[in-house]
Structure formats: C-alpha cells, structure tokens
C-alpha atoms as a PDB file:
ATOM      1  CA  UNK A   1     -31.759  54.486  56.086  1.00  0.00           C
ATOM      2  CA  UNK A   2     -34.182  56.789  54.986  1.00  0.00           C
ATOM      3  CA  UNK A   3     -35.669  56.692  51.481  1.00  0.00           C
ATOM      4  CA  UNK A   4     -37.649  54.206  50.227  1.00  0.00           C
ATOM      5  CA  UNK A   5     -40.084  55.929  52.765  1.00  0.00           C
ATOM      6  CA  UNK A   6     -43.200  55.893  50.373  1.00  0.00           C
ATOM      7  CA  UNK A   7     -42.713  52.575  49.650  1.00  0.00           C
ATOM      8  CA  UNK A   8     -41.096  51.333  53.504  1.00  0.00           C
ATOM      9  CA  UNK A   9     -43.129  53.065  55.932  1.00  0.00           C
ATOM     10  CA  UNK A  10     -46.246  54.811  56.094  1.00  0.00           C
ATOM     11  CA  UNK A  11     -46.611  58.373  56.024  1.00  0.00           C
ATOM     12  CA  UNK A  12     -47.051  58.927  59.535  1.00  0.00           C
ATOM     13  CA  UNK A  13     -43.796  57.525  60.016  1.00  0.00           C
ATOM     14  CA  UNK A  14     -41.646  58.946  57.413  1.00  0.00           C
ATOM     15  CA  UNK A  15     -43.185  62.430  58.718  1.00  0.00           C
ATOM     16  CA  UNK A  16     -42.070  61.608  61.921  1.00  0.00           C
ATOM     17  CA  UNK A  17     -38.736  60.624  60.859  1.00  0.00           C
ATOM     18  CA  UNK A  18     -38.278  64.063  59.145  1.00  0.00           C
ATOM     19  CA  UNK A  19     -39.297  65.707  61.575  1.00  0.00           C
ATOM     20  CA  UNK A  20     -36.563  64.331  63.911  1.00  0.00           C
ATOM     21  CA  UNK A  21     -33.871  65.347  61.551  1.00  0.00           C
ATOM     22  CA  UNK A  22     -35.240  68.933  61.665  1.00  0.00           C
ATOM     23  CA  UNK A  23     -34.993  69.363  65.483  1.00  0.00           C
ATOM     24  CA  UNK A  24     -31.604  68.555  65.434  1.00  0.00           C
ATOM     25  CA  UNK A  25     -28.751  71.161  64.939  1.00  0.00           C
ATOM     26  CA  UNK A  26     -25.361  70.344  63.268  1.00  0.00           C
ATOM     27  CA  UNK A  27     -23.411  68.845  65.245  1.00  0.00           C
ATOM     28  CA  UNK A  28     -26.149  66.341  67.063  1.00  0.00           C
ATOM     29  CA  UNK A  29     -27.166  62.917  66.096  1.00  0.00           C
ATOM     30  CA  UNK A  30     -30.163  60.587  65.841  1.00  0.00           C
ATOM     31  CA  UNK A  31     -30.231  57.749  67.964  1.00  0.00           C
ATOM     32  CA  UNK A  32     -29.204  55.312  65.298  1.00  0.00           C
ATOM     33  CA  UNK A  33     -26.213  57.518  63.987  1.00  0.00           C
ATOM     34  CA  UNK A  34     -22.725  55.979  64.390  1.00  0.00           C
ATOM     35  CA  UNK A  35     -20.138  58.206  65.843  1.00  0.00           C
ATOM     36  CA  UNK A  36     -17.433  55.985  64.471  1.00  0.00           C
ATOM     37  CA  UNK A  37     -16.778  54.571  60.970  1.00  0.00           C
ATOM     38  CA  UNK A  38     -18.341  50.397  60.794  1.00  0.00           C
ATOM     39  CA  UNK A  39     -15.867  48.701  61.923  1.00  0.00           C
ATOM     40  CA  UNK A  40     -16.367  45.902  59.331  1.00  0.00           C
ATOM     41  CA  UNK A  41     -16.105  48.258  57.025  1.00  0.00           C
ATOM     42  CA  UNK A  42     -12.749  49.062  58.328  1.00  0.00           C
ATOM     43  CA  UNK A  43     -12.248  45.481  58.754  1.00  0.00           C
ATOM     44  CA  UNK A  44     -13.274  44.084  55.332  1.00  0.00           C
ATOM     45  CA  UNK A  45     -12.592  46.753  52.986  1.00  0.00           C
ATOM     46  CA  UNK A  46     -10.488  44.736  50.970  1.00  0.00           C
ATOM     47  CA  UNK A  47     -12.334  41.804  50.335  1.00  0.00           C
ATOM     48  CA  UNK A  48     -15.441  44.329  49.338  1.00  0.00           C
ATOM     49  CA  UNK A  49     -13.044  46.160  46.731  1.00  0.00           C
ATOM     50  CA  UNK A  50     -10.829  42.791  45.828  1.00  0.00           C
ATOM     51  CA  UNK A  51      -8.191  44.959  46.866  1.00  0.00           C
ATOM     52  CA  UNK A  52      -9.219  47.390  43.838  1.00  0.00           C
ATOM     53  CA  UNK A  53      -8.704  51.418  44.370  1.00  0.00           C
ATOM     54  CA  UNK A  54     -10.531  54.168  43.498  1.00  0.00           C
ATOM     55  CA  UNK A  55     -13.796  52.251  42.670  1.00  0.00           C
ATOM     56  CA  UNK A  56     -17.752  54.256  42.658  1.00  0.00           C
ATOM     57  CA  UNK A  57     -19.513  52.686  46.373  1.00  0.00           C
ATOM     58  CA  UNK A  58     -23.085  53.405  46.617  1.00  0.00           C
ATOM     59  CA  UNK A  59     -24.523  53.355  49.747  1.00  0.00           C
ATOM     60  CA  UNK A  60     -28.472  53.149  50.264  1.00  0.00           C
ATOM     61  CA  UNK A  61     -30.333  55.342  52.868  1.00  0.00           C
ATOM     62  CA  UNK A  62     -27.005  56.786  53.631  1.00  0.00           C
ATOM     63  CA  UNK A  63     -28.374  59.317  56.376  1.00  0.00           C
ATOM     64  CA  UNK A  64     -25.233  61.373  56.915  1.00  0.00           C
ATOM     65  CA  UNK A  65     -22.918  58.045  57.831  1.00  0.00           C
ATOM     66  CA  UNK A  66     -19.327  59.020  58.532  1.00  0.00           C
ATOM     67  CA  UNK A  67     -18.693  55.622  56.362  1.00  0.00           C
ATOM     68  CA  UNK A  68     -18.762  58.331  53.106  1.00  0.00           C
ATOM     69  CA  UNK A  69     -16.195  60.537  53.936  1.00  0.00           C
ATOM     70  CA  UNK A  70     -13.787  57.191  55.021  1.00  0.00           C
ATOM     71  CA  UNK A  71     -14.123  55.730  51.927  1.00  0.00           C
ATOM     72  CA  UNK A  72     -14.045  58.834  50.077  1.00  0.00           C
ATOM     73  CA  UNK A  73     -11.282  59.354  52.261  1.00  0.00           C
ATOM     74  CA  UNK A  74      -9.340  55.868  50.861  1.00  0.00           C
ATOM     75  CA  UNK A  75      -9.253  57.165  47.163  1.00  0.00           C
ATOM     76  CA  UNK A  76     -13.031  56.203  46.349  1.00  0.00           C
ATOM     77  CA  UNK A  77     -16.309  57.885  44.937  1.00  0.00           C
ATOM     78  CA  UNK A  78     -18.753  57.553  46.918  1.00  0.00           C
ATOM     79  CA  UNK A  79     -23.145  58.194  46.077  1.00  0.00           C
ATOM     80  CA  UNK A  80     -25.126  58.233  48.917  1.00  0.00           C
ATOM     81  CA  UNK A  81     -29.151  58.318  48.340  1.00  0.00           C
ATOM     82  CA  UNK A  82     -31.143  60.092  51.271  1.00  0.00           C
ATOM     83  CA  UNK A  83     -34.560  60.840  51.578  1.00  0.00           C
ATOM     84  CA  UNK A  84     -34.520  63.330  54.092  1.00  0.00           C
ATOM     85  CA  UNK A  85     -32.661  66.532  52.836  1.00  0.00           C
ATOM     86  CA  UNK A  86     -31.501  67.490  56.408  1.00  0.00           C
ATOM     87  CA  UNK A  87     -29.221  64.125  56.676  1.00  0.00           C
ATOM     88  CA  UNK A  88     -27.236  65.631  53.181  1.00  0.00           C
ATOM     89  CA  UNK A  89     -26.770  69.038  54.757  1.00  0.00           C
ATOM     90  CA  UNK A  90     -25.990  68.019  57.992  1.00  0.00           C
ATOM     91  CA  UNK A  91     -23.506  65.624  56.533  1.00  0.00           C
ATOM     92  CA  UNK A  92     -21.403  68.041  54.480  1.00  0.00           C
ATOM     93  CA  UNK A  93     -21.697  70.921  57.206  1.00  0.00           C
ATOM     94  CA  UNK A  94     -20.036  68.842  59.472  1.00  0.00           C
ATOM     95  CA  UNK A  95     -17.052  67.975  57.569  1.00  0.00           C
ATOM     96  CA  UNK A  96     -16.675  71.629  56.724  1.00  0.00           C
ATOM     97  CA  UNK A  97     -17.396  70.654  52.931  1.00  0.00           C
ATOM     98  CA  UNK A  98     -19.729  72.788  50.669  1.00  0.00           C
ATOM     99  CA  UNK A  99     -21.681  71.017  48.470  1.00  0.00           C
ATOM    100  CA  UNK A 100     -22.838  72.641  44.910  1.00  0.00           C
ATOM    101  CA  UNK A 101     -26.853  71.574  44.893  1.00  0.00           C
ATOM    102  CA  UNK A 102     -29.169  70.835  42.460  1.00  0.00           C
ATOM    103  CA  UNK A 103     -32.296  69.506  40.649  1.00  0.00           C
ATOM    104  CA  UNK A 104     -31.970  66.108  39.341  1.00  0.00           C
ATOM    105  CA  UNK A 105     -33.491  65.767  35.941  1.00  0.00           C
ATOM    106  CA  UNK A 106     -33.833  62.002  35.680  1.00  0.00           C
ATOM    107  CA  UNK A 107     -35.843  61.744  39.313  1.00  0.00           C
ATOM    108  CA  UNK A 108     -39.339  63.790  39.340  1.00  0.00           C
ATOM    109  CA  UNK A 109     -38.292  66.014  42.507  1.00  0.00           C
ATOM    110  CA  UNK A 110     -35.120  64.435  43.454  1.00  0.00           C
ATOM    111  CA  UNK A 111     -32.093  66.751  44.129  1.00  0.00           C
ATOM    112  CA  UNK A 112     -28.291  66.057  43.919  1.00  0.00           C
ATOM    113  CA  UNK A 113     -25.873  67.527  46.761  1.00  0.00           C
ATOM    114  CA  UNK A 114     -22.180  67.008  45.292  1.00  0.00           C
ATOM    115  CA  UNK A 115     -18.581  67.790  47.501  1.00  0.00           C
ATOM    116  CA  UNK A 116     -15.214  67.618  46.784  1.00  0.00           C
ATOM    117  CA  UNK A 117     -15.350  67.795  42.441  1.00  0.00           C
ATOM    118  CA  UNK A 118     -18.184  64.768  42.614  1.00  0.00           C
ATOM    119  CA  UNK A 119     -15.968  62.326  44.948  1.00  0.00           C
ATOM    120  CA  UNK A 120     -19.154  62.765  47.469  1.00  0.00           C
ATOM    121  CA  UNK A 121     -22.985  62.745  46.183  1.00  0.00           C
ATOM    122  CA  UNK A 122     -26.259  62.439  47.302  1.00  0.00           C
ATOM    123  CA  UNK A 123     -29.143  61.914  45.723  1.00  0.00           C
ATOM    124  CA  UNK A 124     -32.238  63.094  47.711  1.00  0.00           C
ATOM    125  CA  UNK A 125     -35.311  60.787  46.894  1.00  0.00           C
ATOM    126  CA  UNK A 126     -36.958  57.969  47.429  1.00  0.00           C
ATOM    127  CA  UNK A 127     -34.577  55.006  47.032  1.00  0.00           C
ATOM    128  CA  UNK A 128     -37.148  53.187  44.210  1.00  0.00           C
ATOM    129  CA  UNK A 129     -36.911  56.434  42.395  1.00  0.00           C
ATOM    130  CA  UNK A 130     -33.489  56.622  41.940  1.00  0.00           C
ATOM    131  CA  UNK A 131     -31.572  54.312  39.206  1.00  0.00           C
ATOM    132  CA  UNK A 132     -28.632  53.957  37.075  1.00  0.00           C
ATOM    133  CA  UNK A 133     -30.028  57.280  34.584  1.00  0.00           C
ATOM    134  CA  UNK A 134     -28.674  59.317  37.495  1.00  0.00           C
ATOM    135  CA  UNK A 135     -25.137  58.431  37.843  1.00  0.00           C
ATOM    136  CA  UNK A 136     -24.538  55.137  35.851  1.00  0.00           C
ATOM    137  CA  UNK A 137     -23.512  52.115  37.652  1.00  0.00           C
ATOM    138  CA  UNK A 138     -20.892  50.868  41.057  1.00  0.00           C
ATOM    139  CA  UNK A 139     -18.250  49.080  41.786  1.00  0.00           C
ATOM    140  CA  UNK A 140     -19.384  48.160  45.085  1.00  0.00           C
ATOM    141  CA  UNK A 141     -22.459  48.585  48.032  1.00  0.00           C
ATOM    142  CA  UNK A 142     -21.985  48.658  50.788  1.00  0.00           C
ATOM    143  CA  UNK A 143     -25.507  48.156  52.728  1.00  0.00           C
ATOM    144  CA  UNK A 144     -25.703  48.660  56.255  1.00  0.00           C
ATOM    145  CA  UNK A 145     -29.283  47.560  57.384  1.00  0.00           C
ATOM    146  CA  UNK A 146     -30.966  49.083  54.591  1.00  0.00           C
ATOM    147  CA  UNK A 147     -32.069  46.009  53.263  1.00  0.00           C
ATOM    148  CA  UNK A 148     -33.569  45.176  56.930  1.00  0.00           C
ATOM    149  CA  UNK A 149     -35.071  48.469  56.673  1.00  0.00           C
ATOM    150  CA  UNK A 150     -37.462  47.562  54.004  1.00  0.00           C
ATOM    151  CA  UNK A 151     -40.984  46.046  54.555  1.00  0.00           C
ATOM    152  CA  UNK A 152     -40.858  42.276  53.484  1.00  0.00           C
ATOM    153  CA  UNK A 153     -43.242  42.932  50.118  1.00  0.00           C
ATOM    154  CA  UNK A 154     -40.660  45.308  48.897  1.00  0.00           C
ATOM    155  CA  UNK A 155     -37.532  43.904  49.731  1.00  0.00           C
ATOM    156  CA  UNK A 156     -36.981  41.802  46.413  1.00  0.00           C
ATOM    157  CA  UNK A 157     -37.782  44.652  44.567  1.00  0.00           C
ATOM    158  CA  UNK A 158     -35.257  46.496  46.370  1.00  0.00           C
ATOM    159  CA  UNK A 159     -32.305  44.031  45.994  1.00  0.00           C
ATOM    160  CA  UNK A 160     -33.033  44.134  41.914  1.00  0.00           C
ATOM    161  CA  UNK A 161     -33.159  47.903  41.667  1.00  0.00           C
ATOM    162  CA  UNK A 162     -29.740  47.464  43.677  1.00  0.00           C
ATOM    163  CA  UNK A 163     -28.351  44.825  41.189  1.00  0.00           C
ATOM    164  CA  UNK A 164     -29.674  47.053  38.476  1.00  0.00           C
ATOM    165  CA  UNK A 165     -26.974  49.945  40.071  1.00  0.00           C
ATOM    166  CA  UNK A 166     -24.410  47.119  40.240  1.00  0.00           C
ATOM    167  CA  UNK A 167     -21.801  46.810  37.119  1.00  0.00           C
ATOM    168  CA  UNK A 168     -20.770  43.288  36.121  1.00  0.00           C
ATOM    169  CA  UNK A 169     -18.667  41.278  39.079  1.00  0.00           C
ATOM    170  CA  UNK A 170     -19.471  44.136  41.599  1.00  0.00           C
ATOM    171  CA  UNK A 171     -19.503  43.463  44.784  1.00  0.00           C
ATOM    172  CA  UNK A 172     -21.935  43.732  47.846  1.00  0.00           C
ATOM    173  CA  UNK A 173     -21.884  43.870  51.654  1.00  0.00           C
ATOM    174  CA  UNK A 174     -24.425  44.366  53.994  1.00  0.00           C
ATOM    175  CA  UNK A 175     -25.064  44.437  57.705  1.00  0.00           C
ATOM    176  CA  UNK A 176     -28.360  42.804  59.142  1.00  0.00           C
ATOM    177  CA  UNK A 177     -29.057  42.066  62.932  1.00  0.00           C
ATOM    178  CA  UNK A 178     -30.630  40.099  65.409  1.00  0.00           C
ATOM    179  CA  UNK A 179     -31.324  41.043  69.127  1.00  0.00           C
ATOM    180  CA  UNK A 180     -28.666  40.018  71.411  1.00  0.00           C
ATOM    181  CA  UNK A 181     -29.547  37.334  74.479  1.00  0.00           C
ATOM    182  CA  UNK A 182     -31.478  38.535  77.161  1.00  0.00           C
ATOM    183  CA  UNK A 183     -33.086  41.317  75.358  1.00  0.00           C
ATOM    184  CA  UNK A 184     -36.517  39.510  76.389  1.00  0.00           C
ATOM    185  CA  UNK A 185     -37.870  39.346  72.649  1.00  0.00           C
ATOM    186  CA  UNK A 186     -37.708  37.116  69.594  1.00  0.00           C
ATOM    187  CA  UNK A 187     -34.624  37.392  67.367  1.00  0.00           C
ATOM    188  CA  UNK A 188     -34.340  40.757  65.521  1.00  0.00           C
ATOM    189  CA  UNK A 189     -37.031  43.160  68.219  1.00  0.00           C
ATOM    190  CA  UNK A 190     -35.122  45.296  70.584  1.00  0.00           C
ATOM    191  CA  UNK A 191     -32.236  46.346  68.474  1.00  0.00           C
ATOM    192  CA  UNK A 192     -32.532  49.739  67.263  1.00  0.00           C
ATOM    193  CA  UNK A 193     -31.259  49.062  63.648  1.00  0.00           C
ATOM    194  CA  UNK A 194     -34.581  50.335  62.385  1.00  0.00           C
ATOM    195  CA  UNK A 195     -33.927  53.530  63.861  1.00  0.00           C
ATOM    196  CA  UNK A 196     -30.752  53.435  62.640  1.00  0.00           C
ATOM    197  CA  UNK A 197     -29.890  54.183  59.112  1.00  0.00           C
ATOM    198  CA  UNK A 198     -26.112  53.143  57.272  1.00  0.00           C
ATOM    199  CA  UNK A 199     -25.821  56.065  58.902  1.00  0.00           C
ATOM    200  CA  UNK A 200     -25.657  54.939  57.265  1.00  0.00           C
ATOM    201  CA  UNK A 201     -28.253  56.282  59.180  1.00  0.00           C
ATOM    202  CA  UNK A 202     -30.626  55.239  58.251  1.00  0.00           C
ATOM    203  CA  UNK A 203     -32.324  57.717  58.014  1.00  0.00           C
ATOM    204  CA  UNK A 204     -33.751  55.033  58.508  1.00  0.00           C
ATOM    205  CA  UNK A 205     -35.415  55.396  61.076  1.00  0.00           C
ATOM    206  CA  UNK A 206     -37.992  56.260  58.663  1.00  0.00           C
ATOM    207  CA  UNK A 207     -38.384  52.759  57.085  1.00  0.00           C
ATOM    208  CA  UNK A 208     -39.558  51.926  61.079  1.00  0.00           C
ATOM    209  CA  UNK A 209     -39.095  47.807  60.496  1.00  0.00           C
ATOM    210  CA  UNK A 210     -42.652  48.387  62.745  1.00  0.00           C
ATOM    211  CA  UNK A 211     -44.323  49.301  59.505  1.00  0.00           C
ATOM    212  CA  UNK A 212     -44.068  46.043  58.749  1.00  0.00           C
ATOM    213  CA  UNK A 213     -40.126  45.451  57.833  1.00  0.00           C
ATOM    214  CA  UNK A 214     -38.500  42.144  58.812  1.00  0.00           C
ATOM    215  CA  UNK A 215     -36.347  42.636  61.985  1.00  0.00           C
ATOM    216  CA  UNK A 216     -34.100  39.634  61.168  1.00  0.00           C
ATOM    217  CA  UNK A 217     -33.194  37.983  57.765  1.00  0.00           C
ATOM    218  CA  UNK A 218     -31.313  35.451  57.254  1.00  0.00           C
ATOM    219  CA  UNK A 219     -28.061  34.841  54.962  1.00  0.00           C
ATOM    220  CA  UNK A 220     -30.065  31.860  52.828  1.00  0.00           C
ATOM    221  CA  UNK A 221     -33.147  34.543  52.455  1.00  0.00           C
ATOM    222  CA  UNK A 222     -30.214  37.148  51.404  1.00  0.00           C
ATOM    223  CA  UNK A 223     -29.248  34.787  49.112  1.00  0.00           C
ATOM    224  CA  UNK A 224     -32.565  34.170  48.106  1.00  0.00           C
ATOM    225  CA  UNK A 225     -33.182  37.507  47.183  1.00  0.00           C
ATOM    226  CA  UNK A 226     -30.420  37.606  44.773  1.00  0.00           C
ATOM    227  CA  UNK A 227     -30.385  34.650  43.272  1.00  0.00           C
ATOM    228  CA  UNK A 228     -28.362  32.192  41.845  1.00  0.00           C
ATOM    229  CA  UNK A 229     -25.880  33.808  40.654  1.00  0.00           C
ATOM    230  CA  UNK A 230     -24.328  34.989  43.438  1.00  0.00           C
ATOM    231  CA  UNK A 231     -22.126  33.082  45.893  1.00  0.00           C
ATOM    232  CA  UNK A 232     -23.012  34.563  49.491  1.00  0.00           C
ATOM    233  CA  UNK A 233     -20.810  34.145  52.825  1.00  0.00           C
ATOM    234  CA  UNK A 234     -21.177  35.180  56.746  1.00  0.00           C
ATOM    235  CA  UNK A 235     -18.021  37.679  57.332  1.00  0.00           C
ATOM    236  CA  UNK A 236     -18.921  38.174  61.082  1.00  0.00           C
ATOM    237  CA  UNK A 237     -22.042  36.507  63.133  1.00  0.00           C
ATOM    238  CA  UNK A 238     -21.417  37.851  65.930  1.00  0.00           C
ATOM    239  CA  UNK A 239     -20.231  42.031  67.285  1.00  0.00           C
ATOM    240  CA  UNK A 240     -16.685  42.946  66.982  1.00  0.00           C
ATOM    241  CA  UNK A 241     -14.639  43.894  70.184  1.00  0.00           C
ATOM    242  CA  UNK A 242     -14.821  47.723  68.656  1.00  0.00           C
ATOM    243  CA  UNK A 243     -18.217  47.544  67.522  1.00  0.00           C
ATOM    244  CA  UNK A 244     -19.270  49.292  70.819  1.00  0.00           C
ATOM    245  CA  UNK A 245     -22.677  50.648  68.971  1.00  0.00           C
ATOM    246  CA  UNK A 246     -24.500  47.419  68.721  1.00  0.00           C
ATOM    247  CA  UNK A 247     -23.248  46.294  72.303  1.00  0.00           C
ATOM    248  CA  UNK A 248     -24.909  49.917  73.548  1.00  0.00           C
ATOM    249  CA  UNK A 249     -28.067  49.283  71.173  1.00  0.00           C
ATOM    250  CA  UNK A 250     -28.708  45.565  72.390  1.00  0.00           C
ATOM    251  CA  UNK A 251     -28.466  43.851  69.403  1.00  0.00           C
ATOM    252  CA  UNK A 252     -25.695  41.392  67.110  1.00  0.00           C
ATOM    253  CA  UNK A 253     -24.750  43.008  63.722  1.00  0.00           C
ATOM    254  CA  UNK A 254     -24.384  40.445  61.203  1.00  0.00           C
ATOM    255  CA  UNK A 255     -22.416  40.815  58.095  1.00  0.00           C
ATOM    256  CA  UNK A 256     -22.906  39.442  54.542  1.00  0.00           C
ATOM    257  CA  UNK A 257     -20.842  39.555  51.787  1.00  0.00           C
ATOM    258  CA  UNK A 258     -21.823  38.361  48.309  1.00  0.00           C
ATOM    259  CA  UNK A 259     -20.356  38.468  44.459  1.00  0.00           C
ATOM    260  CA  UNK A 260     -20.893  37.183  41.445  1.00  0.00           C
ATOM    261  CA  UNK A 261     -20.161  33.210  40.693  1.00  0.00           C
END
C-alpha cells in the first residue's frame, strides 16, 4: 500500500519505502509482494461483483499487485492508486504492457499510467489526493490491508474518501490480519502486512503500521468506520490452504466483505 504516505507515515519512512522500490530491478519483489493472485480474491469474486461483469474495481495502494491484471484479466477495469512511481512501471513492464503516461490535471502533481485502451490505470499520488474528479466512481474495492495500513487518526477519513469513490450499492472487500499463534507478540505485531501493500503491495510498506497504524482491526470497528448503512460479514477468519503467503509471513489474513443495506 503505498500512498497516503504524507498522511500514513512520516517522511523518513515513506523515503525509505521509495527508496526500496528503486533498488529493485524488474523482475524482483518487495518483501510484502504476492507472487500469486489473493486467493480470496479468486475465491470470492462473485459475491464482490454479485456475479456482475465488466464492472470499474479500484484498488488502494495497489503497489504493482498481480490482483490488476486478474481482474482486468476477467472482463473488468481496473484503477489502481500508487504513490511510488516505480510500483506503476514495474507493474506494466512486467506484463510486457506499455502504458501511455501522463499529468493528471485534477491532482496537484499526480500522474496517470494507463494500459490496454484504459482497462488498467494508475494514479500516482497520495491516496487523500486522489477522488472521484479523476476517474468518476466504482463498482467495487477491493482493499487488501490498505485500510490496516493507515495510522488510526486517519483511517475514518480514509474509509469516507473510499465511499466517496464508491457508486450507489457498490461493493467492498478488504483483507486485515492478526499475527498467527506463537508469533510471541500481541495480536496484529509480527505479520508483515505493513510491509506489504495489496500488492496490492502495499507499497505499503510505506504506511509502516509502526508510524502509528493499527496492526489489527476488528470487523465491528470496520463496521464502525462505515456506518450504518452497511451490512458487514467475516468471509474467512482464518488462512486458506493456498494462501501460502501469510503462512510464510506469520500472520492470519482476515477477510471482510460489506454492502449497502
């Protein structure tokens, strides 16, 4: 997850963060980067697009997360925001895709990198920069630990600049965690989700959950956040069989999905 990075992190560790992408070549990851698309993204696709097709997904501190090109992939548009430039070039290098880029005229210094006639995007900026004047509204989010990524202070005015993206009756998932047993430390320390970005990469790293970011929330806090009027539900409380990344990185991804009453 990488964005909100004025806002998340402090400087020192949104420089650090960028300075990780730029050591790598393409081809190499970050330590949070999946190598595989989520598997309960694979696994609940349908009940994220009620079984619609080709519906806009925006995806929040996207990094370069091969959960774009899958869903792009399944008839879908999908808009990725990105602080960190690197993650967007890295991302379309490596699927042999060349973007047109440009300035974005509704963000002061954002760019947009589009692929494939505008059925990939994404935005580079600062996530709280970035709202519907860019590209209108979605369909769907899908939110893998950006949410976690942000400090506490910022996190409700994250989830309404998210609604704000969202059209009427669209739909949201996101992934949270919480360490697994015999990790030695209180629930949500010693995963590496904050280093991980929806890489959804989280580019996240930058938004280090150390700055001050909640390593754990919980599905009634979710639910907190966004407010009555949506009806929220646990899809998975526990790691998949094929979810082999959070077994590696210690820690249990949880999954939330929420709509509209």
């Amino acid at each position: 997850m990488a964005d909100a990075e004025q806002h998340v992190g402090s400087e020192d560790a949104l420089c650090e963060c960028r300075r990780g992408w730029e050591e790598l070549k393409p081809g190499e990851n970050p330590c949070f980067h999946r190598t595989r698309v989520h598997p309960a993204l694979i696994k609940h696709i349908d009940q994220l697009t009620g079984g619609q097709e080709g519906l806009r997904f925006l995806l929040p501190l996207c990094g370069k997360s091969l959960d774009m090109k899958w869903l792009q992939e399944k008839g879908h548009t999908v808009v990725g925001v990105e602080f960190v430039e690197k993650a967007a070039q890295h991302f379309f290098e490596e699927h042999g895709i060349k973007p047109t880029v440009s300035e974005e005229p509704s963000i002061d210094g954002g760019k947009l990198y589009k692929g494939l006639d505008g059925k990939i995007s994404i935005y580079i900026c600062d996530y709280f920069d970035f709202s519907s004047a860019a590209c209108g509204q979605f369909d769907a989010v899908w939110d893998r630990g950006s949410l976690m990524a942000m400090e506490v202070k910022d996190q409700k005015r994250y989830v309404d600049l998210t609604k704000s993206l969202m059209k009427p009756g669209a739909r949201y998932m996101v992934e949270t965690f919480e360490c697994s047993e015999g990790q030695g430390q209180s629930k949500g320390h010693g995963h590496e989700p904050q280093h991980h970005h929806h890489g959804n990469e989280h580019t996240q790293a930058h938004h280090s959950h150390g700055e001050g970011g909640e390593d754990f929330i919980t599905g009634e806090q979710i639910g907190g956040l966004f407010g009555a009027g949506y009806e929220i539900s646990c899809l998975e409380d526990k790691n998949s069989p094929e979810d082999e990344f959070a077994k590696q990185h210690g820690y249990i991804s949880l999954i939330y999905f929420l709509k509209p009453k």
